[in-house]
N, C-alpha and C. Protein backbone atom coordinates (compact mmCIF):
# COMPACT_ATOMS: atom_id res chain seq x y z
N UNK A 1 -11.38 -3.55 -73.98
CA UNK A 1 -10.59 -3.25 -72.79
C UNK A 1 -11.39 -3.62 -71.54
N UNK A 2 -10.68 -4.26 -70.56
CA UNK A 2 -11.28 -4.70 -69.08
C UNK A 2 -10.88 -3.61 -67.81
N UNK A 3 -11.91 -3.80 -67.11
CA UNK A 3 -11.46 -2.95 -66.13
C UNK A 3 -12.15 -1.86 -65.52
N UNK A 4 -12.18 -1.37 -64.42
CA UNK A 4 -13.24 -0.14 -64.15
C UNK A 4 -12.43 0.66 -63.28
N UNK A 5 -12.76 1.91 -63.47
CA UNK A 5 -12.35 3.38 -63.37
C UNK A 5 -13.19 4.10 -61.96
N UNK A 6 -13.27 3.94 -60.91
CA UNK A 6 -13.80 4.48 -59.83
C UNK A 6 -13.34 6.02 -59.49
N UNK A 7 -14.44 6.84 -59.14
CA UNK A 7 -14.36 8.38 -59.32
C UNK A 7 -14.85 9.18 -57.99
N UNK A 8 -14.18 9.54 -56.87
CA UNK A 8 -14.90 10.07 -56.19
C UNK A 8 -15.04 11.63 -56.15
N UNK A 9 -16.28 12.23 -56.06
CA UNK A 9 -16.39 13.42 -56.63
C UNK A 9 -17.45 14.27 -55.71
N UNK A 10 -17.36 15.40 -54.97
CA UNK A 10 -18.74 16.26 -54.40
C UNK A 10 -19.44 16.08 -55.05
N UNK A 11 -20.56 15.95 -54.71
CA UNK A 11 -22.07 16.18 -54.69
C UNK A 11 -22.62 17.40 -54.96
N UNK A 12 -22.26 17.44 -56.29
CA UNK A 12 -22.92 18.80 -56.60
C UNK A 12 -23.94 18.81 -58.15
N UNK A 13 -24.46 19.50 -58.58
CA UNK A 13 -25.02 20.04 -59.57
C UNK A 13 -24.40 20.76 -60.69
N UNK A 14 -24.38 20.62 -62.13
CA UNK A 14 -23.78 21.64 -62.70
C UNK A 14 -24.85 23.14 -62.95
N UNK A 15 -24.17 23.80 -62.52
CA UNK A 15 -24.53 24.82 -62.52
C UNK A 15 -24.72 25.71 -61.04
N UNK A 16 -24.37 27.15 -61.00
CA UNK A 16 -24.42 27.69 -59.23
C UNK A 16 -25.76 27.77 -59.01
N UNK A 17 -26.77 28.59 -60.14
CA UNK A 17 -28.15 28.05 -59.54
C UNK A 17 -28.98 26.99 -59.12
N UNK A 18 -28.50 25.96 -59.98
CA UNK A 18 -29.19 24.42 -58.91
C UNK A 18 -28.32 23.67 -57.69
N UNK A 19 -27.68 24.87 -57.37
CA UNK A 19 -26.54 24.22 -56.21
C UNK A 19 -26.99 25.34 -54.80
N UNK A 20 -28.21 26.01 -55.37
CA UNK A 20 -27.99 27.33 -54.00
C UNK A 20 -28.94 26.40 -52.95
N UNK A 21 -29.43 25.50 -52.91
CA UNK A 21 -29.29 24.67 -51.77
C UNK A 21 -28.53 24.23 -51.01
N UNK A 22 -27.52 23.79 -51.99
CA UNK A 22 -26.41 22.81 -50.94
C UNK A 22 -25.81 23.74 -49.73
N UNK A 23 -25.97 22.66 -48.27
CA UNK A 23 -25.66 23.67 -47.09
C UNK A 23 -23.69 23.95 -47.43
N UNK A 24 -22.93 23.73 -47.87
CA UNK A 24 -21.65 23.99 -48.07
C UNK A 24 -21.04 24.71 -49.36
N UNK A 25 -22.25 25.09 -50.20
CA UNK A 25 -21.93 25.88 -51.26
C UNK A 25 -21.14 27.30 -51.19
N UNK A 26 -21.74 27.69 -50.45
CA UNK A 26 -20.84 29.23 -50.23
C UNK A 26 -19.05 28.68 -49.92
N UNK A 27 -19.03 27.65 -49.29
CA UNK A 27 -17.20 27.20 -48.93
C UNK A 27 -16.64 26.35 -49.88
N UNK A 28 -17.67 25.85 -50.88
CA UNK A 28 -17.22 25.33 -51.76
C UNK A 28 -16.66 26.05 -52.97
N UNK A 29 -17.91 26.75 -53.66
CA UNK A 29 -17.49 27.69 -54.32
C UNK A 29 -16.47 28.45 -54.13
N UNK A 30 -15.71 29.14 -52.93
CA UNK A 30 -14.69 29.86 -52.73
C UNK A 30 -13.95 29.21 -52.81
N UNK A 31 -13.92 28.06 -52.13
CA UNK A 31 -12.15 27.14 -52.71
C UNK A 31 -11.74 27.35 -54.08
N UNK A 32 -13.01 26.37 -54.42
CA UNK A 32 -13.31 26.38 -56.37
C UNK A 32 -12.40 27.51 -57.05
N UNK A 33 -12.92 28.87 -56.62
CA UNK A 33 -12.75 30.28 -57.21
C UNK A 33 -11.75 30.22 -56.76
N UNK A 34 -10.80 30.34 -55.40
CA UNK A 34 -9.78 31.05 -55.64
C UNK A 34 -8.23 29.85 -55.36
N UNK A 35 -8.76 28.33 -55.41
CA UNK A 35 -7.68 27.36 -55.43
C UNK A 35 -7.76 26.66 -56.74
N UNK A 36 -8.93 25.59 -57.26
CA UNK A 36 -9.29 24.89 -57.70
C UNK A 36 -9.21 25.18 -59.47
N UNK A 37 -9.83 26.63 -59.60
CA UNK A 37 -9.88 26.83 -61.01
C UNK A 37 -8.72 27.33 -61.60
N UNK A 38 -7.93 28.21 -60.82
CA UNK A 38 -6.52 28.09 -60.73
C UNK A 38 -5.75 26.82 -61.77
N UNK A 39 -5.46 26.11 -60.24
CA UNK A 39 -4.72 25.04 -60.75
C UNK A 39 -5.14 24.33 -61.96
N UNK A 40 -6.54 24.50 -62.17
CA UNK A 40 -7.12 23.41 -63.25
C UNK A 40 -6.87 24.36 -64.70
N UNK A 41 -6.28 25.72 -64.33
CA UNK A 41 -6.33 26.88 -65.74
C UNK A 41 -4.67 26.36 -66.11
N UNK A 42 -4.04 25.65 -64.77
CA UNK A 42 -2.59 25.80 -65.06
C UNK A 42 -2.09 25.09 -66.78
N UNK A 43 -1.69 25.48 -67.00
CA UNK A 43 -1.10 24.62 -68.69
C UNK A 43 -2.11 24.82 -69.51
N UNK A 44 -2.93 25.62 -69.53
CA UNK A 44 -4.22 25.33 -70.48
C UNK A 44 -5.46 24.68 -70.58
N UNK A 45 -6.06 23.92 -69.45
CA UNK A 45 -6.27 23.18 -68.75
C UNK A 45 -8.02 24.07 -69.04
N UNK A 46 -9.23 23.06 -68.42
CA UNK A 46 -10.57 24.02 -68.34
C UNK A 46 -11.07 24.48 -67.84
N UNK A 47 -9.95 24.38 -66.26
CA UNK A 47 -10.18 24.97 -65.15
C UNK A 47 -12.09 24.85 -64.79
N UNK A 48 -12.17 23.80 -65.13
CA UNK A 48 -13.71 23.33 -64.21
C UNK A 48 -13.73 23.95 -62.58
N UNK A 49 -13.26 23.45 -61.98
CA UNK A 49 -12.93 23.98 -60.59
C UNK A 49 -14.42 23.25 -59.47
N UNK A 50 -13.89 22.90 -58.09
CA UNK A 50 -14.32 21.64 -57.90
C UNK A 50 -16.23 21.40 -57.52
N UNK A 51 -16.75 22.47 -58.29
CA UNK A 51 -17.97 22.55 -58.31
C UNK A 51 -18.73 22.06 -59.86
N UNK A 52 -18.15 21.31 -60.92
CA UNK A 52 -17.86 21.43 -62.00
C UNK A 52 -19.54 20.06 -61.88
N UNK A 53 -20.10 19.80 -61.07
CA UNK A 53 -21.24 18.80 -61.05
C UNK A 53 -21.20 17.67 -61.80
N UNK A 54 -21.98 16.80 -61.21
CA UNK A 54 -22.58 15.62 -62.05
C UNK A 54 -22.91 15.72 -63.32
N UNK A 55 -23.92 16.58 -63.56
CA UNK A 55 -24.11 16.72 -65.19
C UNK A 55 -22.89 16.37 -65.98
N UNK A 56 -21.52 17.70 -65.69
CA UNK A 56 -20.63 17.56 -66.29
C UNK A 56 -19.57 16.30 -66.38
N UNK A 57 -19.38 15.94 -65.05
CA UNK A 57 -18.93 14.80 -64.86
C UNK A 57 -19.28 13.99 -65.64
N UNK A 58 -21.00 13.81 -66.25
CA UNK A 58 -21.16 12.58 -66.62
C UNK A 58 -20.78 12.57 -68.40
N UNK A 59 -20.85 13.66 -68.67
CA UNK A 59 -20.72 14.44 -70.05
C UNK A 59 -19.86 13.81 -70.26
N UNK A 60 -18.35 14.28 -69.22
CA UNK A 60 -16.97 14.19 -69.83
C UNK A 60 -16.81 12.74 -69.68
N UNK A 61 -16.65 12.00 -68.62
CA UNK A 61 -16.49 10.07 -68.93
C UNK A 61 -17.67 9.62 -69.67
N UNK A 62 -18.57 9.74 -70.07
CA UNK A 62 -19.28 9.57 -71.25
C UNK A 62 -18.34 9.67 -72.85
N UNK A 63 -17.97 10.90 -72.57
CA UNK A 63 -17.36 11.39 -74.16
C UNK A 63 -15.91 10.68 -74.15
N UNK A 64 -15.28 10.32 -72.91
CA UNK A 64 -14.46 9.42 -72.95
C UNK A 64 -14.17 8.15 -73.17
N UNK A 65 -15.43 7.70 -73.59
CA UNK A 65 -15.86 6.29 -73.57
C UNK A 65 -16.09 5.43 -72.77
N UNK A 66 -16.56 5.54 -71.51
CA UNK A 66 -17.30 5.20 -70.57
C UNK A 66 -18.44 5.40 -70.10
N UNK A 67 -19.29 3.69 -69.64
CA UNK A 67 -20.47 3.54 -69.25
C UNK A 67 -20.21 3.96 -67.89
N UNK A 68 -21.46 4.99 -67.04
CA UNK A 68 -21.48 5.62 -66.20
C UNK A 68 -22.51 4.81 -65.22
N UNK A 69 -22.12 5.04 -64.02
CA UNK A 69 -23.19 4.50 -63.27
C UNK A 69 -22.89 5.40 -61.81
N UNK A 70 -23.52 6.12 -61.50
CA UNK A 70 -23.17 7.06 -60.15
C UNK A 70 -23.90 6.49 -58.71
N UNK A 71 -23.19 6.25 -58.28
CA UNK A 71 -24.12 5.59 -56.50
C UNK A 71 -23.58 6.72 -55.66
N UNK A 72 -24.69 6.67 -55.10
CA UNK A 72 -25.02 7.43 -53.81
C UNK A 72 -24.39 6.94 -52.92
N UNK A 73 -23.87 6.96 -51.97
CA UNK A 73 -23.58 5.87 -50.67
C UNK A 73 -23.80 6.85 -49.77
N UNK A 74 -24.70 5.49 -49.19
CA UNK A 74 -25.02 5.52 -47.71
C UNK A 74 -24.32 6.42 -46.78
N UNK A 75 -22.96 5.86 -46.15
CA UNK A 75 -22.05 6.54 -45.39
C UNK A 75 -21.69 7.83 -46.01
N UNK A 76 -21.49 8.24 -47.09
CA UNK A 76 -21.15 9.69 -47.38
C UNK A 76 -21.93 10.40 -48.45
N UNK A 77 -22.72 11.21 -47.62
CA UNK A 77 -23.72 12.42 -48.34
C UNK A 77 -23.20 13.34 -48.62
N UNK A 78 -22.22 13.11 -49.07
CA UNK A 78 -20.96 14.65 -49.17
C UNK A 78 -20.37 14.55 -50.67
N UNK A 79 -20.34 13.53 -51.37
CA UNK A 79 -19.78 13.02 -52.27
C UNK A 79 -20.60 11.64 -52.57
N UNK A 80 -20.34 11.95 -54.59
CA UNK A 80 -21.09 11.06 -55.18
C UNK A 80 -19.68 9.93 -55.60
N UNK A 81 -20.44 8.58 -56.10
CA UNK A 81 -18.77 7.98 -56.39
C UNK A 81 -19.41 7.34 -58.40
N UNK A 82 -18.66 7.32 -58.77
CA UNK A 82 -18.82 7.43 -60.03
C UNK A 82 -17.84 5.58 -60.91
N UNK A 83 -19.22 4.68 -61.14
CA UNK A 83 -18.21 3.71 -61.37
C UNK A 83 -17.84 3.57 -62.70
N UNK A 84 -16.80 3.57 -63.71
CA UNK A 84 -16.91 3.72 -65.14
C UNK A 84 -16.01 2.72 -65.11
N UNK A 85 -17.06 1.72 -66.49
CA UNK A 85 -16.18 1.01 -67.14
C UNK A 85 -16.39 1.03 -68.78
N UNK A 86 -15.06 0.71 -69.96
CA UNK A 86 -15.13 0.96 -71.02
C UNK A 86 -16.57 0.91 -71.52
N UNK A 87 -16.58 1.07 -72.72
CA UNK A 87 -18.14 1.40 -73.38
C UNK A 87 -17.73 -0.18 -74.64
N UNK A 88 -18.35 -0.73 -74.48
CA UNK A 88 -17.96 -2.12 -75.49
C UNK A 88 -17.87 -1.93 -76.82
C-alpha cells in the first residue's frame, strides 16, 4: 500500500508524571477529564483523552502497521506532527 498518514497531535508525554512540566498541563488535563475522555468512552471507545502522549501514540500507529517518524516543527512547540507510512 502507498501513501502517508499525517497526525497532528499535543506535545505531550505518556503519563501525568512526566508531563508535570508542561506549562499547559493543568488546562490540558481538565479538558482531557471532563470533554475528551468522555467522548472517546462514547460507544466503547478507550477514552485515551487528549493527553494520551507520544509514547502511546507511537504504540498505537506502530501496532497499526505503520512506520513512525515524529518531527518537531519549528513554528509550533505546542504540538508534535506524526508522519506514518505503511510498514512494507
Amino acid at each position: 500500500a502507498d501513501g502517508i498518514f499525517v497526525m497532528v497531535d499535543i506535545r505531550a508525554e505518556t503519563g501525568v508524571a512526566k508531563n508535570l512540566g508542561h506549562p499547559m498541563a493543568p488546562f490540558l488535563y481538565t479538558v482531557s477529564l471532563m470533554h475528551c475522555m468522555p467522548q472517546g468512552m462514547n460507544d466503547g471507545g478507550p477514552g485515551l483523552g487528549m493527553m494520551w502522549g507520544r509514547q502511546k501514540a507511537l504504540s498505537m500507529l506502530q501496532e497499526a502497521g505503520f512506520e513512525v517518524e515524529v518531527v518537531e516543527m519549528e513554528f509550533d512547540t505546542f504540538n508534535d506532527c506524526y508522519v506514518c507510512r505503511p510498514r512494507a
